[in-house]
PDB file of N, CA and C in Angstrom:
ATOM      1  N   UNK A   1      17.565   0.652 -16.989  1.00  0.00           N
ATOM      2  CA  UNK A   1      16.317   1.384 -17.134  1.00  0.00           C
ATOM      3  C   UNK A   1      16.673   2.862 -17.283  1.00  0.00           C
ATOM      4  N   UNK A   2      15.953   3.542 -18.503  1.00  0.00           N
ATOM      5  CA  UNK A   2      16.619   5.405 -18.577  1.00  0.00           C
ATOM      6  C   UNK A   2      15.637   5.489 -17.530  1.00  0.00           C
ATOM      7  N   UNK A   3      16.163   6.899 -17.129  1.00  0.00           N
ATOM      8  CA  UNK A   3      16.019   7.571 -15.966  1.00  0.00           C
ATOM      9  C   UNK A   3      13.965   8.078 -16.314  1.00  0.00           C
ATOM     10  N   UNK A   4      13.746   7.738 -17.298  1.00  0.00           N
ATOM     11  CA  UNK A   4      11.945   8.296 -17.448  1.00  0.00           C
ATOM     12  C   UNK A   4      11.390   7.607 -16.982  1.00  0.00           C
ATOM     13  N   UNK A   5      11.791   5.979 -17.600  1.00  0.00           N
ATOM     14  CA  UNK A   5      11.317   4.452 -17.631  1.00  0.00           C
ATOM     15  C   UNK A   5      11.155   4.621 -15.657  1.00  0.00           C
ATOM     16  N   UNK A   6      11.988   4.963 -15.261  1.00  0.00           N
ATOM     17  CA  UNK A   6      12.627   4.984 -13.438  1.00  0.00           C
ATOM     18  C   UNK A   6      11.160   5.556 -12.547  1.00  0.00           C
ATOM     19  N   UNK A   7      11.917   7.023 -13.111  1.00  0.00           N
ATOM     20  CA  UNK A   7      10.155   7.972 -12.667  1.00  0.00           C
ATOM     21  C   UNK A   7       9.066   7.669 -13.087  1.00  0.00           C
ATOM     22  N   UNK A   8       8.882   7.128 -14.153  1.00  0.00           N
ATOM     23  CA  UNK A   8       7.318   6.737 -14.606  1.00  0.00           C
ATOM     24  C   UNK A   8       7.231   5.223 -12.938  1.00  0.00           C
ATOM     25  N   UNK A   9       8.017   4.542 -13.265  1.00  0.00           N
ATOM     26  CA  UNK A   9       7.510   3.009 -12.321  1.00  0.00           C
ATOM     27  C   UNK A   9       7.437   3.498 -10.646  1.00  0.00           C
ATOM     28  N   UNK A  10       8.348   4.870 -10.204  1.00  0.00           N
ATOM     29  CA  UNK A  10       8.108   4.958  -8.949  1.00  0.00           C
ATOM     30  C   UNK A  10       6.658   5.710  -8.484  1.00  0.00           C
ATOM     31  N   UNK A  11       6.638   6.698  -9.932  1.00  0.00           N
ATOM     32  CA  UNK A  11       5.394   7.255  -9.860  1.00  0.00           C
ATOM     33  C   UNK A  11       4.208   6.026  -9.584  1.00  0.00           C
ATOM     34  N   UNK A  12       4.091   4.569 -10.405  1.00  0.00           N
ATOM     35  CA  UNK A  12       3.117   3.973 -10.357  1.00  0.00           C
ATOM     36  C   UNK A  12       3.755   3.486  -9.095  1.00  0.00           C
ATOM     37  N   UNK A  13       4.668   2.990  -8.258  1.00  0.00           N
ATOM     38  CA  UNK A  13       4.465   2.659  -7.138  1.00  0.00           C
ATOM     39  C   UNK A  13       4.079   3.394  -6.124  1.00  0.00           C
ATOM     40  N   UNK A  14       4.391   5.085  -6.018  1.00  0.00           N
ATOM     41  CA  UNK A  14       3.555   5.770  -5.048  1.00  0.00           C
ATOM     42  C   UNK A  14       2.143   5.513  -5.269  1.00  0.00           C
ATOM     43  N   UNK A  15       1.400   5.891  -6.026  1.00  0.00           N
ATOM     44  CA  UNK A  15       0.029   5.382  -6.543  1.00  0.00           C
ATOM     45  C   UNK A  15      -0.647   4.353  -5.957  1.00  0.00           C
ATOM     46  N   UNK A  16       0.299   3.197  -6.090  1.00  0.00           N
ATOM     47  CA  UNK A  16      -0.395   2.175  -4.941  1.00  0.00           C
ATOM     48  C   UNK A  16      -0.370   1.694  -3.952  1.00  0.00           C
ATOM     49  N   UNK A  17       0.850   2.411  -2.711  1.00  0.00           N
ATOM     50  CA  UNK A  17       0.463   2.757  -1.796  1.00  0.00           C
ATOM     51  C   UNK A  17      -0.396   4.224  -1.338  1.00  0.00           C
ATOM     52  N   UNK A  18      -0.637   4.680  -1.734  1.00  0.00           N
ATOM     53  CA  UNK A  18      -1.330   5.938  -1.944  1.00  0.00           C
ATOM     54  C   UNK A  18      -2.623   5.009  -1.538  1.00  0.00           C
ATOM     55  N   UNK A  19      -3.180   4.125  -3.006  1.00  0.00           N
ATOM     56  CA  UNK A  19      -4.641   3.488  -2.806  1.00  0.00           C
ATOM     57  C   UNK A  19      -4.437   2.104  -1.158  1.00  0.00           C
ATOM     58  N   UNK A  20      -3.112   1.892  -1.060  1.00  0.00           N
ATOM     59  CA  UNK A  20      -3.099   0.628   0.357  1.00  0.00           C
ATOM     60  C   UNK A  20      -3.180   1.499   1.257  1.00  0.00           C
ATOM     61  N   UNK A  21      -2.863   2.819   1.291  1.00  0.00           N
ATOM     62  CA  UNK A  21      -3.144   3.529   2.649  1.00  0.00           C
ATOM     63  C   UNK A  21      -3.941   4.081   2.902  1.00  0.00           C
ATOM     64  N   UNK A  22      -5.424   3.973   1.867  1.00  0.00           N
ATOM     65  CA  UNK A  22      -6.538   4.043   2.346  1.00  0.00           C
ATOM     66  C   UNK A  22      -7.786   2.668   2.634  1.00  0.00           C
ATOM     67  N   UNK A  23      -6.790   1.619   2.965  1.00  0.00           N
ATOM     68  CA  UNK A  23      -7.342   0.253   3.246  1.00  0.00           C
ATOM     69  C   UNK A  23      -7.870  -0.288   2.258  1.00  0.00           C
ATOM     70  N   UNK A  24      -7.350   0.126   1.085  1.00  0.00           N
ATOM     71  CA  UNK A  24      -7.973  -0.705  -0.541  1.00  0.00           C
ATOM     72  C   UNK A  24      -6.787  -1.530  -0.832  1.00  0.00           C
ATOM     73  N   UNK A  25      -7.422  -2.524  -1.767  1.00  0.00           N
ATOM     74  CA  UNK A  25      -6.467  -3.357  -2.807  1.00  0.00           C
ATOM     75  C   UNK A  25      -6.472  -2.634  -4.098  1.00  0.00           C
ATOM     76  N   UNK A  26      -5.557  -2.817  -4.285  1.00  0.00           N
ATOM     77  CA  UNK A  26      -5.570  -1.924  -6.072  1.00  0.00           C
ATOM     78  C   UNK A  26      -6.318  -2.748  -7.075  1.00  0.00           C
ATOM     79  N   UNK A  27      -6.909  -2.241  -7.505  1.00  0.00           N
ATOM     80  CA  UNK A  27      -7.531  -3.347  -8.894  1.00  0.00           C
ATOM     81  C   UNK A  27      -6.644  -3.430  -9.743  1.00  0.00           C
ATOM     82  N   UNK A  28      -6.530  -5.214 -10.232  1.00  0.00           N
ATOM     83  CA  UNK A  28      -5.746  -5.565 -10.685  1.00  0.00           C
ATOM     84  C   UNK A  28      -4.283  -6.265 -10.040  1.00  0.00           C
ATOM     85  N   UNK A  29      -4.225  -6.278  -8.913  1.00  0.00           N
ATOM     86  CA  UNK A  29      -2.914  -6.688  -8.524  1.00  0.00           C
ATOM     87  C   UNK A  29      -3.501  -7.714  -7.406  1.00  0.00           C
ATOM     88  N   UNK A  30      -3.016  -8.638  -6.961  1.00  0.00           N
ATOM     89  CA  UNK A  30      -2.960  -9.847  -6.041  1.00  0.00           C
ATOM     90  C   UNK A  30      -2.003  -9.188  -4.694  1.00  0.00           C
ATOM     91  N   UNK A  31      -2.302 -10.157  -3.848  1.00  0.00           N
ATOM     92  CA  UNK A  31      -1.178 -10.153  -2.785  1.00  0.00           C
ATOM     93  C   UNK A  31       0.034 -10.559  -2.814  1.00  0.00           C
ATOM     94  N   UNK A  32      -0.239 -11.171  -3.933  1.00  0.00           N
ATOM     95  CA  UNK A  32       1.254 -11.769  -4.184  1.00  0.00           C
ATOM     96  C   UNK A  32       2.127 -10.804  -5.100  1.00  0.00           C
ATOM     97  N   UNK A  33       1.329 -10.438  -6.327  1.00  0.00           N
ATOM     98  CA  UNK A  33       2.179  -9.378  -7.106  1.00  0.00           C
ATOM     99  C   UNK A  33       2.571  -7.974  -5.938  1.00  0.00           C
ATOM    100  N   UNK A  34       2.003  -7.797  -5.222  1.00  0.00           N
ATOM    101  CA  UNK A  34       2.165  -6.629  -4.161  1.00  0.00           C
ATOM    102  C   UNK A  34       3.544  -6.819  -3.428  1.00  0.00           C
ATOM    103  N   UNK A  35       3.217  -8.330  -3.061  1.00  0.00           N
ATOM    104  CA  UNK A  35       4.733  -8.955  -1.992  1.00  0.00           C
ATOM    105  C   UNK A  35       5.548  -8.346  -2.927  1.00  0.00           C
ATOM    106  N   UNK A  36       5.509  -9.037  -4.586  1.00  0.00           N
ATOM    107  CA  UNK A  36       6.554  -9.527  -5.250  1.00  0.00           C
ATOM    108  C   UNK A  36       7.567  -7.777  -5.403  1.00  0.00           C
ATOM    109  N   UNK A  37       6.509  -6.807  -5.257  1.00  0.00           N
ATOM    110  CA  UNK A  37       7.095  -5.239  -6.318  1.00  0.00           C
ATOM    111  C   UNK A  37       8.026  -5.090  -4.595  1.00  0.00           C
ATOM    112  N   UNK A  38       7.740  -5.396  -3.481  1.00  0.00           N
ATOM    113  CA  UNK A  38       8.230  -5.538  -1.880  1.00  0.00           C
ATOM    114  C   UNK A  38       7.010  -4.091  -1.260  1.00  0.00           C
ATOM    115  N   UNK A  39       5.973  -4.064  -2.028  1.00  0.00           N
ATOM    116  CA  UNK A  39       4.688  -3.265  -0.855  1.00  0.00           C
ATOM    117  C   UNK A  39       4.024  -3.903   0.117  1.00  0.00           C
ATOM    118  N   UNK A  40       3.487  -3.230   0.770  1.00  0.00           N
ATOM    119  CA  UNK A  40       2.355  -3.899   1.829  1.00  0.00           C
ATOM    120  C   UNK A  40       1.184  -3.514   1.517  1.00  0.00           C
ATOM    121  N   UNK A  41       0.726  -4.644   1.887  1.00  0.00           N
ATOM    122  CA  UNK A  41      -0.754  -5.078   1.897  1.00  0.00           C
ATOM    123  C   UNK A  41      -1.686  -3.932   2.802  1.00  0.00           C
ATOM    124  N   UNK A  42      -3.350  -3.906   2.688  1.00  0.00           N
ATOM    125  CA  UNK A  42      -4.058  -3.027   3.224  1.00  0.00           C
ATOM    126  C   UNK A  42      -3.933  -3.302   4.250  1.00  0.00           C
ATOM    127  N   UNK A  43      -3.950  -2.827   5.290  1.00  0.00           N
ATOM    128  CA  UNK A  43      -3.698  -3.010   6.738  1.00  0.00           C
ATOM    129  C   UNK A  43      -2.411  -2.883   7.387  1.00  0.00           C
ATOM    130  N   UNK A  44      -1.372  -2.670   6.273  1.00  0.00           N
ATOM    131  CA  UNK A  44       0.127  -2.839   6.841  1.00  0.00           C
ATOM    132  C   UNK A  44       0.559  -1.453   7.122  1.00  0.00           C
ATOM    133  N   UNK A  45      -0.179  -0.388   6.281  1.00  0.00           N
ATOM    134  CA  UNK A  45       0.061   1.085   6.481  1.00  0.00           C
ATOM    135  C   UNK A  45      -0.783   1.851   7.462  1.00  0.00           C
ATOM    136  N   UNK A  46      -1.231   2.540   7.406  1.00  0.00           N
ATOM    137  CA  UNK A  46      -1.946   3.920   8.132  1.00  0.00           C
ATOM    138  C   UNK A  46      -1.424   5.489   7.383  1.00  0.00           C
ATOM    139  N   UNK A  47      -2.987   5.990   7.093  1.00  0.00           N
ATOM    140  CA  UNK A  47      -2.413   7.335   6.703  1.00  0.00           C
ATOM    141  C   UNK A  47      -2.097   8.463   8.252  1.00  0.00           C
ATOM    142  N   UNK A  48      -1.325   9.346   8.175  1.00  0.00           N
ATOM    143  CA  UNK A  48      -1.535   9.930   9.293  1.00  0.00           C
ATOM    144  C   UNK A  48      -1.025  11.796   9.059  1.00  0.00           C
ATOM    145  N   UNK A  49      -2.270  12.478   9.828  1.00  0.00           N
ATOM    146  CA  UNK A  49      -2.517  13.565   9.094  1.00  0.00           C
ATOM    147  C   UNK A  49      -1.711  14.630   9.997  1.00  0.00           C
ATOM    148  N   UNK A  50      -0.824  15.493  10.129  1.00  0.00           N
ATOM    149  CA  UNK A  50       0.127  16.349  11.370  1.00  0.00           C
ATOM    150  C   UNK A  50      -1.094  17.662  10.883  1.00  0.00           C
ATOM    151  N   UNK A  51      -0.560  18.646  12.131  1.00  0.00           N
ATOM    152  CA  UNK A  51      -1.457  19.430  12.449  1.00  0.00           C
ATOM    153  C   UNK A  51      -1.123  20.672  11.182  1.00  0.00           C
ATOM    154  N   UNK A  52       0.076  20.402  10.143  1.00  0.00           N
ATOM    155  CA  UNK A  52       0.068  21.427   9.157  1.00  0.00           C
ATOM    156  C   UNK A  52      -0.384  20.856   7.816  1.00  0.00           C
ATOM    157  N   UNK A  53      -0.844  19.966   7.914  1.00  0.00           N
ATOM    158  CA  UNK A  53      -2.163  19.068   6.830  1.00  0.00           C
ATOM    159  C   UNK A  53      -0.820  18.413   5.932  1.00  0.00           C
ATOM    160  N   UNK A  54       0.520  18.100   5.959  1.00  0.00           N
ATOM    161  CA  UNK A  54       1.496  16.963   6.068  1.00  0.00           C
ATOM    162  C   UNK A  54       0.538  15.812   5.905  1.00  0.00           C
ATOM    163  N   UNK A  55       0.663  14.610   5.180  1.00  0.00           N
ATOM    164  CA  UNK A  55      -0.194  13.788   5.391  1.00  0.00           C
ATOM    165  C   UNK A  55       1.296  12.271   5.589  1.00  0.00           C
ATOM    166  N   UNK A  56       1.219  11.639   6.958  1.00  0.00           N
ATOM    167  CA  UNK A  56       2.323  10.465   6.590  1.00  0.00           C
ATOM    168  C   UNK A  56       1.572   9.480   6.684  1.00  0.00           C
ATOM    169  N   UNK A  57       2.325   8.606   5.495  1.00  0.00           N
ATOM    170  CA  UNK A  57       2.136   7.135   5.501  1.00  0.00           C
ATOM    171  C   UNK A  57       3.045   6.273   6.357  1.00  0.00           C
ATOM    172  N   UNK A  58       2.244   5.400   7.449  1.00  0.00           N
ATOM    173  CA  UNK A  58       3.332   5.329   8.108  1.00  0.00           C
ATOM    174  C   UNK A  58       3.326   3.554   8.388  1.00  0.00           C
ATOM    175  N   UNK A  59       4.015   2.587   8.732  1.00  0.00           N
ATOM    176  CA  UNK A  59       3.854   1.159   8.720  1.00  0.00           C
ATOM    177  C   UNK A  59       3.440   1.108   9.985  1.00  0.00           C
ATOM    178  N   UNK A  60       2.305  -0.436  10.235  1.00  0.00           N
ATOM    179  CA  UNK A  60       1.892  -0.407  10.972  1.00  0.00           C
ATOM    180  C   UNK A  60       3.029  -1.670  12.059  1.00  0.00           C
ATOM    181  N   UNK A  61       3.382  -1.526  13.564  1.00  0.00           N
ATOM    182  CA  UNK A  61       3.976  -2.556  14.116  1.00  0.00           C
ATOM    183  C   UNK A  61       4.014  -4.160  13.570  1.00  0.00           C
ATOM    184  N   UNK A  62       4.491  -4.919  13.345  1.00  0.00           N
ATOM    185  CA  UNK A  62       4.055  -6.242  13.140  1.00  0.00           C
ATOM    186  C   UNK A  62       3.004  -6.859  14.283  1.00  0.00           C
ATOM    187  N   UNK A  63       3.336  -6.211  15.635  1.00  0.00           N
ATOM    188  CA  UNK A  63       2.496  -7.020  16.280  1.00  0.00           C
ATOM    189  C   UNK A  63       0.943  -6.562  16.505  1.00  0.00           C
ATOM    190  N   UNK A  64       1.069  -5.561  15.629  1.00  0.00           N
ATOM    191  CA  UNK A  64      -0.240  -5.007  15.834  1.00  0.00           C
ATOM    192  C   UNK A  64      -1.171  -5.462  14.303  1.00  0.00           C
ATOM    193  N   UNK A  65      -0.222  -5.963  13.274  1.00  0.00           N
ATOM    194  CA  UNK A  65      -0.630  -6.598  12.131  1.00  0.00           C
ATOM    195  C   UNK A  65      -1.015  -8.154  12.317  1.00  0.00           C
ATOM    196  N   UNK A  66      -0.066  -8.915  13.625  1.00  0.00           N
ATOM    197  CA  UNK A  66      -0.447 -10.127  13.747  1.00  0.00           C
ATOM    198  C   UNK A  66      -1.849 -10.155  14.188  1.00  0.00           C
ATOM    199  N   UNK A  67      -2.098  -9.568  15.229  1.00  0.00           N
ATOM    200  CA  UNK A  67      -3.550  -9.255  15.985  1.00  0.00           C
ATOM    201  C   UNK A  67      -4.527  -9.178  15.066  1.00  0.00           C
ATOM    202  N   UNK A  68      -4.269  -8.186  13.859  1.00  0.00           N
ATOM    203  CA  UNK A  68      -5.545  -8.107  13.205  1.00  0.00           C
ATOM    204  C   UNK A  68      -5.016  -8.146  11.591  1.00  0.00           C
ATOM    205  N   UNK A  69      -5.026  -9.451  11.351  1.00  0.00           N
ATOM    206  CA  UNK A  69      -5.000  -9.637   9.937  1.00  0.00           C
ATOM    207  C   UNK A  69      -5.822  -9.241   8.534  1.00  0.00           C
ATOM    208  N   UNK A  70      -4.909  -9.156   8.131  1.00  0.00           N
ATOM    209  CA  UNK A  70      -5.914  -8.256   6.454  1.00  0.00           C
ATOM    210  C   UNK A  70      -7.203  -9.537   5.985  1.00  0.00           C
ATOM    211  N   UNK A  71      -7.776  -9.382   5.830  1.00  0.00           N
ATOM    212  CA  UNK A  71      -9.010  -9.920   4.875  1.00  0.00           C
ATOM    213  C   UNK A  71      -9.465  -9.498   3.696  1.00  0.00           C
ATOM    214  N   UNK A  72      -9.736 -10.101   2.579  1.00  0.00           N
ATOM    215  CA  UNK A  72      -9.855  -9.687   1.679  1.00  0.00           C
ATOM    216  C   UNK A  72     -11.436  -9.284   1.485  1.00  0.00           C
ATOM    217  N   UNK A  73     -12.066  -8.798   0.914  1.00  0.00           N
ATOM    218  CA  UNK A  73     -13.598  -8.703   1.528  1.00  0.00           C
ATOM    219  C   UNK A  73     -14.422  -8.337   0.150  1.00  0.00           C
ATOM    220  N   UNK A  74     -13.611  -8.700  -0.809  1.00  0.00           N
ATOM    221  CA  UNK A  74     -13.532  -8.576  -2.549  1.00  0.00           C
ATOM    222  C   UNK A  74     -14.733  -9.949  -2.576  1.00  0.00           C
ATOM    223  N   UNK A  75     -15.724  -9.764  -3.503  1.00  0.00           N
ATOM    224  CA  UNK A  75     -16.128 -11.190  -4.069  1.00  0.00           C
ATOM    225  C   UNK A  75     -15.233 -12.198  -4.792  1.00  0.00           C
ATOM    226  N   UNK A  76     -15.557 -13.283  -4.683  1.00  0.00           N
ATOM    227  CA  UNK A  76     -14.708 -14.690  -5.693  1.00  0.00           C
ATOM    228  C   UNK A  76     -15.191 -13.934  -7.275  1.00  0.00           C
ATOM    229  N   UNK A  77     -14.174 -14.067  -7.634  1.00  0.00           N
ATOM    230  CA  UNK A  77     -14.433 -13.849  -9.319  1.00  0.00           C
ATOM    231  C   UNK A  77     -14.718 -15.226 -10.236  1.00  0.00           C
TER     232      UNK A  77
END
């Protein structure tokens, strides 16, 4: 892959954790295509804001993901 092809695909992968760390699904992508790129799902992140407006994305524990599982809350298409 040239080095544009590289930055263009990481650029689209910040992008969609960007949209999972505000508890959305991206339109257009499944849970499975999400597994497949190795992101997490809505609920697996948290945005988190430091007191010099820093904003981190940060993963959430597993055991705090087992407790409260993602739901999808999208209509059946």
């Amino acid at each position: 892959m040239c080095l544009a092809c590289e930055q263009a695909d990481l650029e689209r992968r910040w992008e969609l954790v960007e949209i999972i760390s505000h508890g959305r699904m991206p339109d257009g992508h499944t849970a499975e295509e999400l597994r497949a790129m190795g992101l997490p799902l809505p609920g697996e992140v948290f945005r988190e804001e430091q007191p010099d407006g820093t904003v981190l994305i940060k993963q959430r524990a597993p055991s705090e993901i087992a407790a409260n599982p993602f739901v999808c809350d999208a209509p059946d298409r």
